[in-house]
PDB file of N, CA and C in Angstrom:
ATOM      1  N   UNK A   1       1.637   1.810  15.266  1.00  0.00           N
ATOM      2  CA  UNK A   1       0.528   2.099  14.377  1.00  0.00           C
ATOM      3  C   UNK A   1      -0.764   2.068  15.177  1.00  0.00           C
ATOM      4  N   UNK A   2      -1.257   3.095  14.951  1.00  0.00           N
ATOM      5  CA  UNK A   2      -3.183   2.972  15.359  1.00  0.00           C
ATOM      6  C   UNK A   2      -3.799   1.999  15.237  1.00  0.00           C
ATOM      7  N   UNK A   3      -5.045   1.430  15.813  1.00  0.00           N
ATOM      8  CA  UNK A   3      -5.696   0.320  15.377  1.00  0.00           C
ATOM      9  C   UNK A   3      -6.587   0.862  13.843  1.00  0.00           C
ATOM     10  N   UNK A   4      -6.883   0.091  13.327  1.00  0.00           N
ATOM     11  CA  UNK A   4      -7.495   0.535  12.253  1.00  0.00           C
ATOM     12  C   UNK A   4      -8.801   0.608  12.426  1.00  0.00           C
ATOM     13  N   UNK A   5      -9.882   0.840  11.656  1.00  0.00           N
ATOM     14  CA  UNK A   5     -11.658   0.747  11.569  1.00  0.00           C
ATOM     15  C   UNK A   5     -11.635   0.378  11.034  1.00  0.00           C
ATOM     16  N   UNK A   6     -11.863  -1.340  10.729  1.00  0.00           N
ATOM     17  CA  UNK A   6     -12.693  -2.430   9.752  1.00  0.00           C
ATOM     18  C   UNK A   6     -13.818  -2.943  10.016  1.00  0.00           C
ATOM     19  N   UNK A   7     -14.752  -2.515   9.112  1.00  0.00           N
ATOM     20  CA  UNK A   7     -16.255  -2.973   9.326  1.00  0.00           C
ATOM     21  C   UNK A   7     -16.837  -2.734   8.074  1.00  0.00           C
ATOM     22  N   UNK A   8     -18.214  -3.846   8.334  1.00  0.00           N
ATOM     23  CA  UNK A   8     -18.801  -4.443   6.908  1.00  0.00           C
ATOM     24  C   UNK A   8     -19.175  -2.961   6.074  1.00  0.00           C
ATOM     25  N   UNK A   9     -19.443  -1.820   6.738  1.00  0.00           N
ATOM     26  CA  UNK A   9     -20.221  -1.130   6.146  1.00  0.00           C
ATOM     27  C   UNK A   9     -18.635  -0.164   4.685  1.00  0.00           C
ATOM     28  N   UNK A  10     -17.653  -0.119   5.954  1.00  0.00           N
ATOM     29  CA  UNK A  10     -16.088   0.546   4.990  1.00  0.00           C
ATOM     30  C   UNK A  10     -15.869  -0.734   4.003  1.00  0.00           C
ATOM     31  N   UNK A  11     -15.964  -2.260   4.139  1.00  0.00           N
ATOM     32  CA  UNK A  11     -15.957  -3.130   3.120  1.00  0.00           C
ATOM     33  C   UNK A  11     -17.009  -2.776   1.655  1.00  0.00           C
ATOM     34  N   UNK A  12     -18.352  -2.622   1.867  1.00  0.00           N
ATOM     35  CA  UNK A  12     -18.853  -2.477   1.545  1.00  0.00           C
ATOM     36  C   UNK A  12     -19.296  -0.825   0.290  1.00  0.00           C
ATOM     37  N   UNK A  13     -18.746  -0.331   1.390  1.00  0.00           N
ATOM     38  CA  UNK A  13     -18.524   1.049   0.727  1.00  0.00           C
ATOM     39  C   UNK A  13     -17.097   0.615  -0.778  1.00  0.00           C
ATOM     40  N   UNK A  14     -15.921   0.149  -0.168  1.00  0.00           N
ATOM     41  CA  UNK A  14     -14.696  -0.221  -0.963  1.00  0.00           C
ATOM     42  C   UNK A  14     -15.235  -0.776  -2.458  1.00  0.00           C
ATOM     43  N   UNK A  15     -16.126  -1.927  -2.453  1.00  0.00           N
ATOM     44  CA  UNK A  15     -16.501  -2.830  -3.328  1.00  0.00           C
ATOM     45  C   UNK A  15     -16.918  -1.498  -4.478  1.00  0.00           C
ATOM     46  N   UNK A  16     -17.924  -1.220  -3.504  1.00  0.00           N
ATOM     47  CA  UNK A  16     -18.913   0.123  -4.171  1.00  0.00           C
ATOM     48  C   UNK A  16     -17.981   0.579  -5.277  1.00  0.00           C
ATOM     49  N   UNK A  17     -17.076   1.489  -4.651  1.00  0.00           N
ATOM     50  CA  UNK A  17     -16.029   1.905  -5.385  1.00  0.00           C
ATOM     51  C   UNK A  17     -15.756   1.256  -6.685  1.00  0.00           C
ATOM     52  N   UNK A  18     -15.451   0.202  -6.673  1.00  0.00           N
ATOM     53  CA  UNK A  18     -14.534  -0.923  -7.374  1.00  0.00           C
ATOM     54  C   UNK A  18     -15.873  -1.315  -8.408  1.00  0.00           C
ATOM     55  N   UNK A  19     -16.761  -1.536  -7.788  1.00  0.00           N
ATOM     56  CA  UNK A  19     -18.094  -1.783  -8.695  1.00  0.00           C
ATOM     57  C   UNK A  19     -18.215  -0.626  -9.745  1.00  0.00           C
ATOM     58  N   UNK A  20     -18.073   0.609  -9.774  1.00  0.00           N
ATOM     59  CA  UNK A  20     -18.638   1.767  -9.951  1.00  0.00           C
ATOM     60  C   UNK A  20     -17.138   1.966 -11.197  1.00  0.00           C
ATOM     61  N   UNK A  21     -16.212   1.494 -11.209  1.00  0.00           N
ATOM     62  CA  UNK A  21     -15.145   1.360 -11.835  1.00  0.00           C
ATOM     63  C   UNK A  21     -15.228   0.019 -12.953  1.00  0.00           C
ATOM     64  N   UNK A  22     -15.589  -1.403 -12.303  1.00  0.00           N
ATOM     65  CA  UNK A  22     -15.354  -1.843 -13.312  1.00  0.00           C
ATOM     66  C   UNK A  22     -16.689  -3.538 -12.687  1.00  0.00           C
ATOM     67  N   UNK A  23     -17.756  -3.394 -12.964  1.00  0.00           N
ATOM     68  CA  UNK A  23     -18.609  -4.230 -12.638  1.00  0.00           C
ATOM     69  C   UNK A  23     -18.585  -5.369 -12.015  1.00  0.00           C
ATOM     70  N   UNK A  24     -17.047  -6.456 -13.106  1.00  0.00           N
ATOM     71  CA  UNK A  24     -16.786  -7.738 -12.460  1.00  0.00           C
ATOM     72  C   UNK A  24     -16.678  -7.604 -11.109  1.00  0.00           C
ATOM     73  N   UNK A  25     -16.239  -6.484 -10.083  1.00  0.00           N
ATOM     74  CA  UNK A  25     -15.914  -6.374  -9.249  1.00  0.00           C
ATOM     75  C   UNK A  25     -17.308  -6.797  -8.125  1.00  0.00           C
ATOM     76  N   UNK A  26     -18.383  -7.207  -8.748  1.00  0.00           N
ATOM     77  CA  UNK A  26     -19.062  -7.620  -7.706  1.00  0.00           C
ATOM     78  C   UNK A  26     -18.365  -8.904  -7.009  1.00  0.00           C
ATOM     79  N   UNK A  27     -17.965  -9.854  -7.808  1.00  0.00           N
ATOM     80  CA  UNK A  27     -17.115 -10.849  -7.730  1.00  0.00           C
ATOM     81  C   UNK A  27     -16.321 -10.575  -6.426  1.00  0.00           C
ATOM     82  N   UNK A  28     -16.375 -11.019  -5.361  1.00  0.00           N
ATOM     83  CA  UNK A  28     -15.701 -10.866  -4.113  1.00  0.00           C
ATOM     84  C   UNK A  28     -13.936 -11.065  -4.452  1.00  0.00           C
ATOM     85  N   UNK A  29     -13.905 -12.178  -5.061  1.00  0.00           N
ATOM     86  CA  UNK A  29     -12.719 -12.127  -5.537  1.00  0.00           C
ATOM     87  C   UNK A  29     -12.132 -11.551  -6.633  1.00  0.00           C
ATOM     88  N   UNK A  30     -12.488 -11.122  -6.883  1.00  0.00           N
ATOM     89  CA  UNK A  30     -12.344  -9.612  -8.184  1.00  0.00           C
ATOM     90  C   UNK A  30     -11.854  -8.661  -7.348  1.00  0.00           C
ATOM     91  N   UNK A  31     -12.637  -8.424  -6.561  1.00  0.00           N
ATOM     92  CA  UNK A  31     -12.630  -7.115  -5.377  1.00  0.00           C
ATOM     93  C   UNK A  31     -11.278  -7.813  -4.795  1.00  0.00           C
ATOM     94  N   UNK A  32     -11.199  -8.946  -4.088  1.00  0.00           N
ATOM     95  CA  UNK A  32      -9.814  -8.882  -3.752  1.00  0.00           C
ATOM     96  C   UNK A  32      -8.745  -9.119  -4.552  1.00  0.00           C
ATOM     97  N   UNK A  33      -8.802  -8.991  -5.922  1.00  0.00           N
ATOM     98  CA  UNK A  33      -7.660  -8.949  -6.439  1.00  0.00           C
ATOM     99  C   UNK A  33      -7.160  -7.427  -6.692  1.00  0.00           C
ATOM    100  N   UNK A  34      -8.569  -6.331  -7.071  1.00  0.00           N
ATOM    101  CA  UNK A  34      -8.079  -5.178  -6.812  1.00  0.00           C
ATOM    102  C   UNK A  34      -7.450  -4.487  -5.517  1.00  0.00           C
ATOM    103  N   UNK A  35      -7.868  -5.174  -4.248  1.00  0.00           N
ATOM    104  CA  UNK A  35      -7.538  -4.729  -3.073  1.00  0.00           C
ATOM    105  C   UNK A  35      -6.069  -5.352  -3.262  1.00  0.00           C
ATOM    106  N   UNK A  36      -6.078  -6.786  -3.275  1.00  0.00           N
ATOM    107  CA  UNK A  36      -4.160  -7.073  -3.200  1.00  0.00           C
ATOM    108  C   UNK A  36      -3.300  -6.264  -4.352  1.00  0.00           C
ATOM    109  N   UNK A  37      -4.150  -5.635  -5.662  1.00  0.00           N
ATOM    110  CA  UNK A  37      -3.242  -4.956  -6.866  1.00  0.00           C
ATOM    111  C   UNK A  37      -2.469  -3.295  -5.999  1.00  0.00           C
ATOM    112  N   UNK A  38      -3.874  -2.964  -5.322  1.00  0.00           N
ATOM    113  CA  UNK A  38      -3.879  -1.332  -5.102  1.00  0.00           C
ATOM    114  C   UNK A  38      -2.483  -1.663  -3.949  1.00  0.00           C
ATOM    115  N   UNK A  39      -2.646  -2.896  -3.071  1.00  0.00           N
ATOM    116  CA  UNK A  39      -1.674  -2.869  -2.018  1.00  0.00           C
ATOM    117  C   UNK A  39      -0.309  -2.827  -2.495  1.00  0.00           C
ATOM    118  N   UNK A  40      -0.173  -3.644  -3.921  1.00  0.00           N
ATOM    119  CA  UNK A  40       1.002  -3.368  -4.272  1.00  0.00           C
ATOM    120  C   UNK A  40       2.064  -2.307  -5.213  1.00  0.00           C
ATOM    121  N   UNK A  41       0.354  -2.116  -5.609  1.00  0.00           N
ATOM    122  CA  UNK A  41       0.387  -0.538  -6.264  1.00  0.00           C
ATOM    123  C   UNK A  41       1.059   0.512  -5.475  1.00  0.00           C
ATOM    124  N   UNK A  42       0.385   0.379  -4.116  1.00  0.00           N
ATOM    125  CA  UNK A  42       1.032   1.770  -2.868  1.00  0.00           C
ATOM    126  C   UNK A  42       2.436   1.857  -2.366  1.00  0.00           C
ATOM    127  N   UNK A  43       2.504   0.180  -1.966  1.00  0.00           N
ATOM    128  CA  UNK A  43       3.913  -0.127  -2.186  1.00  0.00           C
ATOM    129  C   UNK A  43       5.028   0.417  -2.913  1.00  0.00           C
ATOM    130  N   UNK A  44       4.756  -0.175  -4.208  1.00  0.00           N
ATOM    131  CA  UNK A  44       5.390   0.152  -5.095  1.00  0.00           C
ATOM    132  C   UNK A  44       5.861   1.272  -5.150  1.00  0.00           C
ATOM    133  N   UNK A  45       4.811   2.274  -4.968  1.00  0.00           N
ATOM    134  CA  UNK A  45       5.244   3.636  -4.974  1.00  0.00           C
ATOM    135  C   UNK A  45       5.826   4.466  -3.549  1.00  0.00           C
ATOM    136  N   UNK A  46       6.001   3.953  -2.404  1.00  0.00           N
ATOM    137  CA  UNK A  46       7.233   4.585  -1.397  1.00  0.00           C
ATOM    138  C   UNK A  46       8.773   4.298  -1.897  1.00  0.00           C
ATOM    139  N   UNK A  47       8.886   5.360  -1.519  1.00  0.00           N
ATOM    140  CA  UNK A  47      10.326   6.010  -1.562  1.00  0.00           C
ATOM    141  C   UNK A  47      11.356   4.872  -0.854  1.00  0.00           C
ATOM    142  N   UNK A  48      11.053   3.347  -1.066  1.00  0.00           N
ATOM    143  CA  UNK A  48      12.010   2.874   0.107  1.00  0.00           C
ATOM    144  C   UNK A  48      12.769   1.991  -0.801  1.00  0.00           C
ATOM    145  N   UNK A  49      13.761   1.187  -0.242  1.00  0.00           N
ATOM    146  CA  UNK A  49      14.177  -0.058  -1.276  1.00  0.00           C
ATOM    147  C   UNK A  49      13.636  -0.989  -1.780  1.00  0.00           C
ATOM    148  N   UNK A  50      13.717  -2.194  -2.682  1.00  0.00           N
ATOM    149  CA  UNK A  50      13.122  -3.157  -3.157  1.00  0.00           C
ATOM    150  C   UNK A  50      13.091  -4.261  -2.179  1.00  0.00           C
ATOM    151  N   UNK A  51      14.487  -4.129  -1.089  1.00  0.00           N
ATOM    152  CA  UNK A  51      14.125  -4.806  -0.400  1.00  0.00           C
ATOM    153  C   UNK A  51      12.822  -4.612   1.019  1.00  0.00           C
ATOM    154  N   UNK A  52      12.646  -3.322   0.919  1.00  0.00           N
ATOM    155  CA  UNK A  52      12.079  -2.917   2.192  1.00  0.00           C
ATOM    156  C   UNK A  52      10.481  -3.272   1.583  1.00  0.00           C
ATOM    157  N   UNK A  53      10.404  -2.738   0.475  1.00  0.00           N
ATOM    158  CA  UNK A  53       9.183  -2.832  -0.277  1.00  0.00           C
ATOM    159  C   UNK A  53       8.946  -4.608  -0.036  1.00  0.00           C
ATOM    160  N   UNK A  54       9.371  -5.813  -0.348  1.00  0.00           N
ATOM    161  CA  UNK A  54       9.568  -6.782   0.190  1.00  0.00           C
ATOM    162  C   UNK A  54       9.167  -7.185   0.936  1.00  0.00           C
ATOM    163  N   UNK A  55       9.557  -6.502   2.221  1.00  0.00           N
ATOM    164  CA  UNK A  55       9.776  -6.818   3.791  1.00  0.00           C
ATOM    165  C   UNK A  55       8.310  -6.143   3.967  1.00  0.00           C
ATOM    166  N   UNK A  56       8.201  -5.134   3.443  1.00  0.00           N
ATOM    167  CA  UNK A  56       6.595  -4.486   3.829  1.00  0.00           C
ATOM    168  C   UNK A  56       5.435  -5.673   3.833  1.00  0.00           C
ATOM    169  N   UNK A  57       5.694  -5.835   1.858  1.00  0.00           N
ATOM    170  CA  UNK A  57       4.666  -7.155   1.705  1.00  0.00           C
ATOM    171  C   UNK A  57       4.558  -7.819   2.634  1.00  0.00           C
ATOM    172  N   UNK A  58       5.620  -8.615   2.893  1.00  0.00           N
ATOM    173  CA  UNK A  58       5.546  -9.576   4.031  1.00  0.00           C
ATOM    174  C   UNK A  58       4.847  -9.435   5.421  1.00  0.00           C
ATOM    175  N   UNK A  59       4.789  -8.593   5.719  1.00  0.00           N
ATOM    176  CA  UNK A  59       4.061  -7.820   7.092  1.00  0.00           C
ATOM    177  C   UNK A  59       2.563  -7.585   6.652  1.00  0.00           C
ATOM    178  N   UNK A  60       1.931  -7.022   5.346  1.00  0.00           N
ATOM    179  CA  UNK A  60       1.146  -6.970   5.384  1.00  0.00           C
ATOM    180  C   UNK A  60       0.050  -8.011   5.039  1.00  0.00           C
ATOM    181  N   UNK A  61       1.127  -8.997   4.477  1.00  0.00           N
ATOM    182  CA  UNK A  61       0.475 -10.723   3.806  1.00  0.00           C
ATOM    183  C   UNK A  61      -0.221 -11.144   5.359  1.00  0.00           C
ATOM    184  N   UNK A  62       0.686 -11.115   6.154  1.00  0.00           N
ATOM    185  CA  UNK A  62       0.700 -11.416   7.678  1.00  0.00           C
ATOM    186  C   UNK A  62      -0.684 -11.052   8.197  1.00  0.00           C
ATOM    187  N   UNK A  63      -0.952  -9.822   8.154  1.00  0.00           N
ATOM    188  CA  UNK A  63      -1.563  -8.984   8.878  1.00  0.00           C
ATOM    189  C   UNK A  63      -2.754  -9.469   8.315  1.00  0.00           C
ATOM    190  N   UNK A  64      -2.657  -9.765   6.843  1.00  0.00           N
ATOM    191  CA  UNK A  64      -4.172  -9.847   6.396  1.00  0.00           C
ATOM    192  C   UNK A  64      -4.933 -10.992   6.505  1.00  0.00           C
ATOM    193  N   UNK A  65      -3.564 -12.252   6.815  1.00  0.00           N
ATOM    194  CA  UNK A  65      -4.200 -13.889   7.325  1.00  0.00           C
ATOM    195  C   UNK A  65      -4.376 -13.625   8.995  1.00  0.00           C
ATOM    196  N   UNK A  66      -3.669 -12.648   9.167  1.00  0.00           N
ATOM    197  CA  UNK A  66      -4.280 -12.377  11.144  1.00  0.00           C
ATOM    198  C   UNK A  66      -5.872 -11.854  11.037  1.00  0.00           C
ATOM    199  N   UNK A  67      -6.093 -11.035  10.105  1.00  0.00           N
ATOM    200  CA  UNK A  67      -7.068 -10.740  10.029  1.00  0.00           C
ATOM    201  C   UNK A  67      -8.484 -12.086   9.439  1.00  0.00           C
ATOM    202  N   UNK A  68      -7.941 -12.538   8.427  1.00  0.00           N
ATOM    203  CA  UNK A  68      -9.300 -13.847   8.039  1.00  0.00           C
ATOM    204  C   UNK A  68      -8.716 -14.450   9.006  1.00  0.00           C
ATOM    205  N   UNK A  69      -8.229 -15.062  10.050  1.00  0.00           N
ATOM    206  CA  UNK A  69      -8.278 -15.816  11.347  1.00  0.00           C
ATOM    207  C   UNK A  69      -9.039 -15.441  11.635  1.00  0.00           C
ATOM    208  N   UNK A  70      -9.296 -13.961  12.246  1.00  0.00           N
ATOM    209  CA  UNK A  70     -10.408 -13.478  13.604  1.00  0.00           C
ATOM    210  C   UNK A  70     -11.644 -13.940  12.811  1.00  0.00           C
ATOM    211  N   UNK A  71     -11.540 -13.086  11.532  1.00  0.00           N
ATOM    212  CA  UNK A  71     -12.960 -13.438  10.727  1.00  0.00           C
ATOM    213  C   UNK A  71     -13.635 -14.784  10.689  1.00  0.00           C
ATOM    214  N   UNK A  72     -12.593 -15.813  10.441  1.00  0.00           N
ATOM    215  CA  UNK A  72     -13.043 -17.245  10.514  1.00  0.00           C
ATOM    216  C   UNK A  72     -13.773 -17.553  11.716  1.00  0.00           C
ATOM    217  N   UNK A  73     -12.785 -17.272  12.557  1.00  0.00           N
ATOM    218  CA  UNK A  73     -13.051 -17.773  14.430  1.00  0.00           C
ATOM    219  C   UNK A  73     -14.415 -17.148  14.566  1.00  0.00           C
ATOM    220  N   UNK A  74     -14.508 -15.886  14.189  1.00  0.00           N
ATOM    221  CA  UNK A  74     -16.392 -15.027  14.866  1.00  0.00           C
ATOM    222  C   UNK A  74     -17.345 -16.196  14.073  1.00  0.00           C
ATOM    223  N   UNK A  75     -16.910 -16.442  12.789  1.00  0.00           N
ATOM    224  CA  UNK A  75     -18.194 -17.063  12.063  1.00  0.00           C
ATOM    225  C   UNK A  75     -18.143 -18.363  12.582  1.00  0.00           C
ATOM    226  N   UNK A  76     -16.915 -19.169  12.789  1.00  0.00           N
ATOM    227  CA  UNK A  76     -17.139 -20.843  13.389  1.00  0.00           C
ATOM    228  C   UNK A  76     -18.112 -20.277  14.498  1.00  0.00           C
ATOM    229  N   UNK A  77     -17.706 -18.922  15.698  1.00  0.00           N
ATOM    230  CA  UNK A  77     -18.123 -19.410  17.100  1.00  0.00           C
ATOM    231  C   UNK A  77     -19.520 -19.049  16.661  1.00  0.00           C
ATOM    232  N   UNK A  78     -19.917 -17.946  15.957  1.00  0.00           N
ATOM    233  CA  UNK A  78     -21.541 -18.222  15.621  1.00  0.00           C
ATOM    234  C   UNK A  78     -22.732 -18.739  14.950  1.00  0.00           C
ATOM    235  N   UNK A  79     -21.740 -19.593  13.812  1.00  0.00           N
ATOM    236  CA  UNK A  79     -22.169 -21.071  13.737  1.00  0.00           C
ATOM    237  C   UNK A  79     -22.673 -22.024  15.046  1.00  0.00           C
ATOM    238  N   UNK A  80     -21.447 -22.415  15.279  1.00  0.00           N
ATOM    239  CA  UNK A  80     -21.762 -23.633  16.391  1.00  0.00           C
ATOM    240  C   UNK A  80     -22.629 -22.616  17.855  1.00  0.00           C
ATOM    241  N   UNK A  81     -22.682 -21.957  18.165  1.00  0.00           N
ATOM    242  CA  UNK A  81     -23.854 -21.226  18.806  1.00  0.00           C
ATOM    243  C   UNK A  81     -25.121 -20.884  18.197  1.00  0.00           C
ATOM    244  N   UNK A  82     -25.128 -21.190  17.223  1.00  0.00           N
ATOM    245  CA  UNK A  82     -26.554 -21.035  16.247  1.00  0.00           C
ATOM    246  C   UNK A  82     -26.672 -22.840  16.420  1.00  0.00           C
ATOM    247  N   UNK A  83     -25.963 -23.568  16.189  1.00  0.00           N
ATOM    248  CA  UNK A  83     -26.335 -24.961  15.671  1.00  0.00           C
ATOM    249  C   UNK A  83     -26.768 -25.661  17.021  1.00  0.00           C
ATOM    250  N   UNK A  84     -26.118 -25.521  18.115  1.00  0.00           N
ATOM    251  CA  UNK A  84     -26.227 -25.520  19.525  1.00  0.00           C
ATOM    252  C   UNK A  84     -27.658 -25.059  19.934  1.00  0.00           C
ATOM    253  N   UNK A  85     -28.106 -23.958  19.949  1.00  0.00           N
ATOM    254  CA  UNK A  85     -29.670 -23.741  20.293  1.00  0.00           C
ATOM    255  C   UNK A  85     -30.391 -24.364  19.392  1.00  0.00           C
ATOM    256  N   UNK A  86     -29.963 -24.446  18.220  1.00  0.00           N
ATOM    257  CA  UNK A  86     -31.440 -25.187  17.316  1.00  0.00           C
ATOM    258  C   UNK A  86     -31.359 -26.359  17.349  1.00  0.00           C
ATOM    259  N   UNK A  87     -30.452 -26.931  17.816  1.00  0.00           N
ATOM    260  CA  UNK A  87     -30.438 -28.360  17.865  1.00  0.00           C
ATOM    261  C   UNK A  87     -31.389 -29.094  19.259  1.00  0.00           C
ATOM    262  N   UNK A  88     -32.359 -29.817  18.598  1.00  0.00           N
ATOM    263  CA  UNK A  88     -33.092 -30.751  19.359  1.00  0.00           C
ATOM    264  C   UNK A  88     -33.627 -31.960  19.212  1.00  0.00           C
ATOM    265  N   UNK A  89     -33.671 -32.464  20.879  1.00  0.00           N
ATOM    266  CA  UNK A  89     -34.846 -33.788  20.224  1.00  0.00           C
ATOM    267  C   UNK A  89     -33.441 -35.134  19.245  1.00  0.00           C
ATOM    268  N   UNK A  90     -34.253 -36.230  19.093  1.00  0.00           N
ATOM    269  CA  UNK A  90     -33.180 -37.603  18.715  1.00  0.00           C
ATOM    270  C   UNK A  90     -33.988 -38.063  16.941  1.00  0.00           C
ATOM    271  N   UNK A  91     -33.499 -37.818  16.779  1.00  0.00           N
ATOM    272  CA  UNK A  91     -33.674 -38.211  15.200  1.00  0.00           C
ATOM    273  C   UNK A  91     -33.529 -40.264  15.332  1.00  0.00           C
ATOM    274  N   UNK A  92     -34.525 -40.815  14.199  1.00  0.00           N
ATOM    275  CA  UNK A  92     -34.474 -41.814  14.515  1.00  0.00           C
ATOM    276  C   UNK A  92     -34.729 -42.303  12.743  1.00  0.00           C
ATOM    277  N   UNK A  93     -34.011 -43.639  12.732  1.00  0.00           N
ATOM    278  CA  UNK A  93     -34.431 -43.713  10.713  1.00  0.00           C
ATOM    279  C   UNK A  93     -35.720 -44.083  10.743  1.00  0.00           C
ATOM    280  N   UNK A  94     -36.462 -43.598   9.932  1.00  0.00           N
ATOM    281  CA  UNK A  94     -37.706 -43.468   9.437  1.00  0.00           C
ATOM    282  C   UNK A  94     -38.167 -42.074   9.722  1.00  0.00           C
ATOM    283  N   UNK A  95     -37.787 -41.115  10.435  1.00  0.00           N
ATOM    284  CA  UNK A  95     -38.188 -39.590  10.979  1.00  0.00           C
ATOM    285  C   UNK A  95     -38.369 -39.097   9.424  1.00  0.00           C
ATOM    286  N   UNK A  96     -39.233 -38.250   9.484  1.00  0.00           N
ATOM    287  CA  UNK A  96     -38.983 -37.456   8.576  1.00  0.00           C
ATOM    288  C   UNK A  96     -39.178 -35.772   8.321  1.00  0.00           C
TER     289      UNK A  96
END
């Protein structure tokens, strides 16, 4: 398989969609319940067995916690590189 193009702006555009359909969908998790429905929606509909259909899920459950990993990891490392430069100087009780 190709690598895919995921970026905020195709996220963003998706929601759009989903907004423009049915409002709650600003709700991030709204939006991903339509994104996990449509996945099983597509599913559903190949020509393959129940078990393969199955086995698909499973690969793509995968794929999508490989994916919030990376996502997590960019935001911890630019957290603690944000918290790292702004951090200065000794705090002492009574500071204020």
């Amino acid at each position: 398989m190709d690598q895919i193009k995921l970026s905020d702006r195709l996220i963003d555009d998706l929601q759009a969609v989903l907004i423009a359909e049915d409002e709650h969908a600003k709700d991030p998790y709204v939006t991903m319940q339509y994104l996990a429905a449509i996945m099983g929606y597509l599913v559903g509909k190949q020509g393959i067995t129940t078990e393969r259909k199955q086995d698909v899920l499973t690969d793509l459950s995968a794929f999508a916690k490989h994916v919030m990993g990376d996502i997590d990891q960019t935001i911890q490392k630019r957290a603690q590189q944000t918290g790292a430069s702004e951090a200065f100087g000794i705090w002492r009780p009574g500071d204020s």
